[in-house]
N, C-alpha and C. Protein backbone atom coordinates (compact mmCIF):
# COMPACT_ATOMS: atom_id res chain seq x y z
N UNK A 1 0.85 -1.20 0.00
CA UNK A 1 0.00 0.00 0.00
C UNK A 1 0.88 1.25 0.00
N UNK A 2 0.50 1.99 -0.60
CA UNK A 2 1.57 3.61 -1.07
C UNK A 2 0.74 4.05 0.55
N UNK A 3 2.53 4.78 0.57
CA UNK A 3 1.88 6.06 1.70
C UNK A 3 1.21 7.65 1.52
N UNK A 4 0.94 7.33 0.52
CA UNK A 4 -0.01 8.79 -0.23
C UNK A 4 -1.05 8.14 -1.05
N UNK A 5 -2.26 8.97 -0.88
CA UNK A 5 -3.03 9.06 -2.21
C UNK A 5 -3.62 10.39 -3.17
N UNK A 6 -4.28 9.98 -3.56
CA UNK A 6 -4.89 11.19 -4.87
C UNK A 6 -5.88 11.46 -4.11
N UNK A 7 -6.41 12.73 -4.10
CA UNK A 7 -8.11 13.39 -3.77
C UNK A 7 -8.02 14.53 -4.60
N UNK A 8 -9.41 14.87 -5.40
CA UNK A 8 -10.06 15.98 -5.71
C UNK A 8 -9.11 17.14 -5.60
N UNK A 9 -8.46 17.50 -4.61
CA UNK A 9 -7.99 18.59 -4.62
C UNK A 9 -6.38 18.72 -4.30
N UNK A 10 -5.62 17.47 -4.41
CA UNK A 10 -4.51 17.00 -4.40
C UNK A 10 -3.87 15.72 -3.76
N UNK A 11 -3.34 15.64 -2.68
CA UNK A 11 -2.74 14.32 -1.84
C UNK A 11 -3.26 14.14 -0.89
N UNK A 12 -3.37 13.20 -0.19
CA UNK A 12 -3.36 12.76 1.40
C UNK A 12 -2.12 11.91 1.63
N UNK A 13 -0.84 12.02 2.52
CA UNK A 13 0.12 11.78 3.19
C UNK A 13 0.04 10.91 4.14
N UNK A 14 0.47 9.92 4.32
CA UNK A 14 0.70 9.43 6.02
C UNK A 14 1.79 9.78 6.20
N UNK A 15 2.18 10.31 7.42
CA UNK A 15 3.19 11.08 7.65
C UNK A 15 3.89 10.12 9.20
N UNK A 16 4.84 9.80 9.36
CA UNK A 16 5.34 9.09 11.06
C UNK A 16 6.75 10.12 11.46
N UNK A 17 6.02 11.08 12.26
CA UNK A 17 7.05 12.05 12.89
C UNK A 17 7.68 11.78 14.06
N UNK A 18 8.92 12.27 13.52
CA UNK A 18 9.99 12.23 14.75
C UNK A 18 10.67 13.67 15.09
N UNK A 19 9.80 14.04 16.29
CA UNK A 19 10.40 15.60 16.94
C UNK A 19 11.57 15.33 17.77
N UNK A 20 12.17 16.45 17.75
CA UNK A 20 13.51 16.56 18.79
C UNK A 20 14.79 15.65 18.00
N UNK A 21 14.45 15.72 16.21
CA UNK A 21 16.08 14.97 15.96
C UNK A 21 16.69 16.48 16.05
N UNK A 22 17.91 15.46 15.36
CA UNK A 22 19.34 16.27 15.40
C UNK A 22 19.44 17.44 14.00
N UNK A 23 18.36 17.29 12.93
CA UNK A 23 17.99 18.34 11.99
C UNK A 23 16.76 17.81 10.95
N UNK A 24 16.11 18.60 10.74
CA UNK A 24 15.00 18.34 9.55
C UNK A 24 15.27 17.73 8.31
N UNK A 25 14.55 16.51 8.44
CA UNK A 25 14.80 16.01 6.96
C UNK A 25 13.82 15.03 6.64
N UNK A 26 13.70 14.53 5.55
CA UNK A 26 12.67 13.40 5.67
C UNK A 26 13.51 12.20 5.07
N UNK A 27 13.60 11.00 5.79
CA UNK A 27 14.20 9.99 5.77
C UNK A 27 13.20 8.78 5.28
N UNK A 28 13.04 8.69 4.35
CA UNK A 28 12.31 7.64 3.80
C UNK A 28 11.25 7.28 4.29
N UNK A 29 11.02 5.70 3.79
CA UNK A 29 9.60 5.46 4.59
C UNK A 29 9.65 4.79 5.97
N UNK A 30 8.59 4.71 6.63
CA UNK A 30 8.45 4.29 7.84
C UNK A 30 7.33 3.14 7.98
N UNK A 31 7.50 2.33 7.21
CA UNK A 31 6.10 0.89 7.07
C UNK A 31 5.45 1.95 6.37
N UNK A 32 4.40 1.83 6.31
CA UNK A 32 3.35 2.74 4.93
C UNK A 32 3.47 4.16 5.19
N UNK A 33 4.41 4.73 6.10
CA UNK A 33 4.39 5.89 6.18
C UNK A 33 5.74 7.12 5.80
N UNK A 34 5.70 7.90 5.31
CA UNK A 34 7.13 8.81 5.14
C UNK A 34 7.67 9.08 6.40
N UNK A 35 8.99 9.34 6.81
CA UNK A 35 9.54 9.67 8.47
C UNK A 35 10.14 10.70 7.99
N UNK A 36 9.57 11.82 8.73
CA UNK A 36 9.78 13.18 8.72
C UNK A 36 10.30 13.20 9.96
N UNK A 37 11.51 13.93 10.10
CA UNK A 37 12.28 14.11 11.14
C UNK A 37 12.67 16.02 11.23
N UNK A 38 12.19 16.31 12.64
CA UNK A 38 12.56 18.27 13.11
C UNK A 38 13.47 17.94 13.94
N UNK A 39 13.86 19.14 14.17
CA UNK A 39 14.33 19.31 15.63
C UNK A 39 13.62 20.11 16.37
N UNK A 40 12.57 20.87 16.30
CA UNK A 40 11.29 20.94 16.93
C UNK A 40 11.42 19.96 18.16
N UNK A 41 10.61 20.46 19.20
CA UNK A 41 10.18 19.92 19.92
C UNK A 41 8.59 19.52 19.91
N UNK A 42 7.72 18.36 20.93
CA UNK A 42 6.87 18.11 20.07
C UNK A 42 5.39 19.58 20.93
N UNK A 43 6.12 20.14 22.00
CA UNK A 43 4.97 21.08 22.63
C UNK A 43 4.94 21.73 21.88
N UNK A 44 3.58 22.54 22.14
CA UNK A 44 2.70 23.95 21.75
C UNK A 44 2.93 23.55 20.04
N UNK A 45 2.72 22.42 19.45
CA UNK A 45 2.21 22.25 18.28
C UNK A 45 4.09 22.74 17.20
N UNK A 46 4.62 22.52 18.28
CA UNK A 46 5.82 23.15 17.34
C UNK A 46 6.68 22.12 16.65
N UNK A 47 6.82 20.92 16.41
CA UNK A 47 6.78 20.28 15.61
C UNK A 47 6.10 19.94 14.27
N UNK A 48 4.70 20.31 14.72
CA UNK A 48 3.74 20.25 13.84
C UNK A 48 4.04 21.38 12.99
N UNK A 49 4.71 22.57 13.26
CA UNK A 49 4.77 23.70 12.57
C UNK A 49 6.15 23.29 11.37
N UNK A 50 6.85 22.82 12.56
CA UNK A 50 8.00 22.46 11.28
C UNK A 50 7.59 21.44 10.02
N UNK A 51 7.04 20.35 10.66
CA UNK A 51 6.81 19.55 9.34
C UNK A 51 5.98 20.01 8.47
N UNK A 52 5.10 20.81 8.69
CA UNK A 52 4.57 21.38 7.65
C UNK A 52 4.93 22.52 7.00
N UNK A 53 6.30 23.47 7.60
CA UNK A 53 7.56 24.34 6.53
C UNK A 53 8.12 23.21 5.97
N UNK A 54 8.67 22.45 6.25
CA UNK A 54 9.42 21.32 5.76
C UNK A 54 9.42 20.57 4.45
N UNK A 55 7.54 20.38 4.47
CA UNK A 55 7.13 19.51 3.46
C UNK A 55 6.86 20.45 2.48
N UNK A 56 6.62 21.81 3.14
CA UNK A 56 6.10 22.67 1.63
C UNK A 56 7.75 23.32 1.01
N UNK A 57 8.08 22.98 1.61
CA UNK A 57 9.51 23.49 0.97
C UNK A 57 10.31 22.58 0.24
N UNK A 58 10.46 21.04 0.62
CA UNK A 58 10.61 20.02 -0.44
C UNK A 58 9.81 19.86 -1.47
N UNK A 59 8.49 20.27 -1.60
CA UNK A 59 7.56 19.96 -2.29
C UNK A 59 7.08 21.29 -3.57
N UNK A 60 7.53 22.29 -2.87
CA UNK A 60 7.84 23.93 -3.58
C UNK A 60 6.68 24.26 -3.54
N UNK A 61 5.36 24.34 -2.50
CA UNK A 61 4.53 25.05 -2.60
C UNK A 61 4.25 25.67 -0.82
N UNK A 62 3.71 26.44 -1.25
CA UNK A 62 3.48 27.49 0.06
C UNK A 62 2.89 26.45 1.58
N UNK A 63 3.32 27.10 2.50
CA UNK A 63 3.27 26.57 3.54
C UNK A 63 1.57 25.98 3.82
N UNK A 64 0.70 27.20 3.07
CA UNK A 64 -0.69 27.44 3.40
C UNK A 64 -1.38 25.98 2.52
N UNK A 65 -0.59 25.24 2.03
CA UNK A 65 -0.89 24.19 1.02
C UNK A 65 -0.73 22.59 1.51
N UNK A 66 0.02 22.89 2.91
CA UNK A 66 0.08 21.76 3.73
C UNK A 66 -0.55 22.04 5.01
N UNK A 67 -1.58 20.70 5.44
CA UNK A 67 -2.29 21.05 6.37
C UNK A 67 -2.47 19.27 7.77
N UNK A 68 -2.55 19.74 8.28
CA UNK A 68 -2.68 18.34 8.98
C UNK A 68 -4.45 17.77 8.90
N UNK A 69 -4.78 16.92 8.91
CA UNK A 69 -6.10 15.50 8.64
C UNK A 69 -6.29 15.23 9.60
N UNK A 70 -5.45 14.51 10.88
CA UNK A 70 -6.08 13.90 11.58
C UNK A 70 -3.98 13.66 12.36
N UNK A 71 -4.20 13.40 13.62
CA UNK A 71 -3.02 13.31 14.11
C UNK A 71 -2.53 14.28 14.93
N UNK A 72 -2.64 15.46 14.75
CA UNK A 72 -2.16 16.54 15.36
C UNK A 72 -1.50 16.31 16.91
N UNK A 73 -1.83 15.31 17.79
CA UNK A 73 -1.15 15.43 18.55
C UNK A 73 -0.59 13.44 19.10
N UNK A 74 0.05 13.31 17.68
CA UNK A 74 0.43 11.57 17.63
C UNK A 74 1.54 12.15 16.58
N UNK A 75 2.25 11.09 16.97
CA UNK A 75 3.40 10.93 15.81
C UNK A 75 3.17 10.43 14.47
N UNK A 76 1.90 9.69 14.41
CA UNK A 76 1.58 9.51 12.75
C UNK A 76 0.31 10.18 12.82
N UNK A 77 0.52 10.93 11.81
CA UNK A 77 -0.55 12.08 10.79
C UNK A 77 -0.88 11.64 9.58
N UNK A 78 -1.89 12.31 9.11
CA UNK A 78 -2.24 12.57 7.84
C UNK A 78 -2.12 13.96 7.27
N UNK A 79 -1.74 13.76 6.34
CA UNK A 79 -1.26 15.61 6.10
C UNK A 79 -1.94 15.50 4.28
N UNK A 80 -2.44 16.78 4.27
CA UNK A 80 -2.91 16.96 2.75
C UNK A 80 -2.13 17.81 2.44
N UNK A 81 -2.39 17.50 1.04
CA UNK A 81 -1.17 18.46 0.25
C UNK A 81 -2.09 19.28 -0.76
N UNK A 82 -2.51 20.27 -0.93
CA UNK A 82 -3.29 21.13 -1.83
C UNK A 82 -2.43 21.42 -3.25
N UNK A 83 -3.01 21.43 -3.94
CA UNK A 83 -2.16 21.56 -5.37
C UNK A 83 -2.79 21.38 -6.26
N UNK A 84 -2.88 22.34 -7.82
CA UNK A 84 -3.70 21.93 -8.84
C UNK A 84 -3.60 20.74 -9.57
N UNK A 85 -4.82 20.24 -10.08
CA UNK A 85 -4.64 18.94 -10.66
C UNK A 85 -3.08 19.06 -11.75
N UNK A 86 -3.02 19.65 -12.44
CA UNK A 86 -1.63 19.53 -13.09
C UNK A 86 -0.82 19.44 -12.76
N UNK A 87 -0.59 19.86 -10.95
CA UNK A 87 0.81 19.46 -10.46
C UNK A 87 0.47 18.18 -9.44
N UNK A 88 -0.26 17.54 -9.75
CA UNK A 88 -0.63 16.45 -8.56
C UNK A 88 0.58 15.26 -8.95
N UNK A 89 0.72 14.81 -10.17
CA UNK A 89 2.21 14.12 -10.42
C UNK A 89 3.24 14.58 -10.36
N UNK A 90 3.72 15.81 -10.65
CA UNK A 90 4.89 16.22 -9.68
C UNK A 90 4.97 16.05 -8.65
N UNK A 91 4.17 16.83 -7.93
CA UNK A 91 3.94 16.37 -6.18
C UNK A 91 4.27 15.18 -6.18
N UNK A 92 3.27 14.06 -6.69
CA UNK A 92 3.27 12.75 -6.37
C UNK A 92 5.01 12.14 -6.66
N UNK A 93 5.51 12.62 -8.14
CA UNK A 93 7.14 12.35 -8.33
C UNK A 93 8.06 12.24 -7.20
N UNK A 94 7.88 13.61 -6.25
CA UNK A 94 8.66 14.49 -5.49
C UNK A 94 8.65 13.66 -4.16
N UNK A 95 7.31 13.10 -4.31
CA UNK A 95 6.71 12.20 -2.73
C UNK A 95 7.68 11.21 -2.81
N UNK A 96 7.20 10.24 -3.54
CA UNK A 96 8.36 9.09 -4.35
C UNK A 96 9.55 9.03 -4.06
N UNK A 97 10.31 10.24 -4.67
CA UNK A 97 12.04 10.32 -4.32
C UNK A 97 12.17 10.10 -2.64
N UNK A 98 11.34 11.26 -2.06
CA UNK A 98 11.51 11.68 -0.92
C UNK A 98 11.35 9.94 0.05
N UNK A 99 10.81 9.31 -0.53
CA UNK A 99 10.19 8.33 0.41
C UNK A 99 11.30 7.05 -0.18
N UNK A 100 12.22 7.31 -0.92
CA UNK A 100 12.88 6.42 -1.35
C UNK A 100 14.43 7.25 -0.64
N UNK A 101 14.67 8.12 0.17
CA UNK A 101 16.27 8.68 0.46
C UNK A 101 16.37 8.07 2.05
């Protein structure tokens, strides 16, 4: 099973976060999920803030384009990714690499 899918208005993500590493990055997959790693800590939602600069900045769209689904206060999320249908395979390309480093 892929750790992303397609919707109407772009992606849905499973996301398995790890707050408090040693620097931001996203390290492949995590069983059906991408492992996004901050150095965030995980209070007052500030982890949550990084992975979502994080992902819109690997992904090259505005911060306001990544949003959290469900998770907000668990280490695995769902995160949507907003984006016009024409860039939904890029995105999706970009997911791919990212989930393969």
């Amino acid at each position: 099973m892929p750790f992303y899918t397609a919707s109407p208005q772009g992606l849905i993500v499973n996301i398995h976060l790890q707050p408090g590493a040693s620097r931001d990055l996203v390290s492949g997959l995590h069983g059906e999920a991408l492992k996004v790693r901050v150095t965030a800590p995980p209070a007052e939602g500030r982890a949550n803030r990084a992975l979502i600069r994080l992902l819109a900045r690997e992904l090259g769209l505005p911060p306001s384009a990544v949003s959290i689904l469900a998770g907000a206060s668990s280490r695995n999320k769902k995160i949507r990714i907003l984006c016009p249908p024409e860039r939904i395979n890029t995105v999706a390309a970009t997911l791919e690499k990212l989930g393969q480093s």
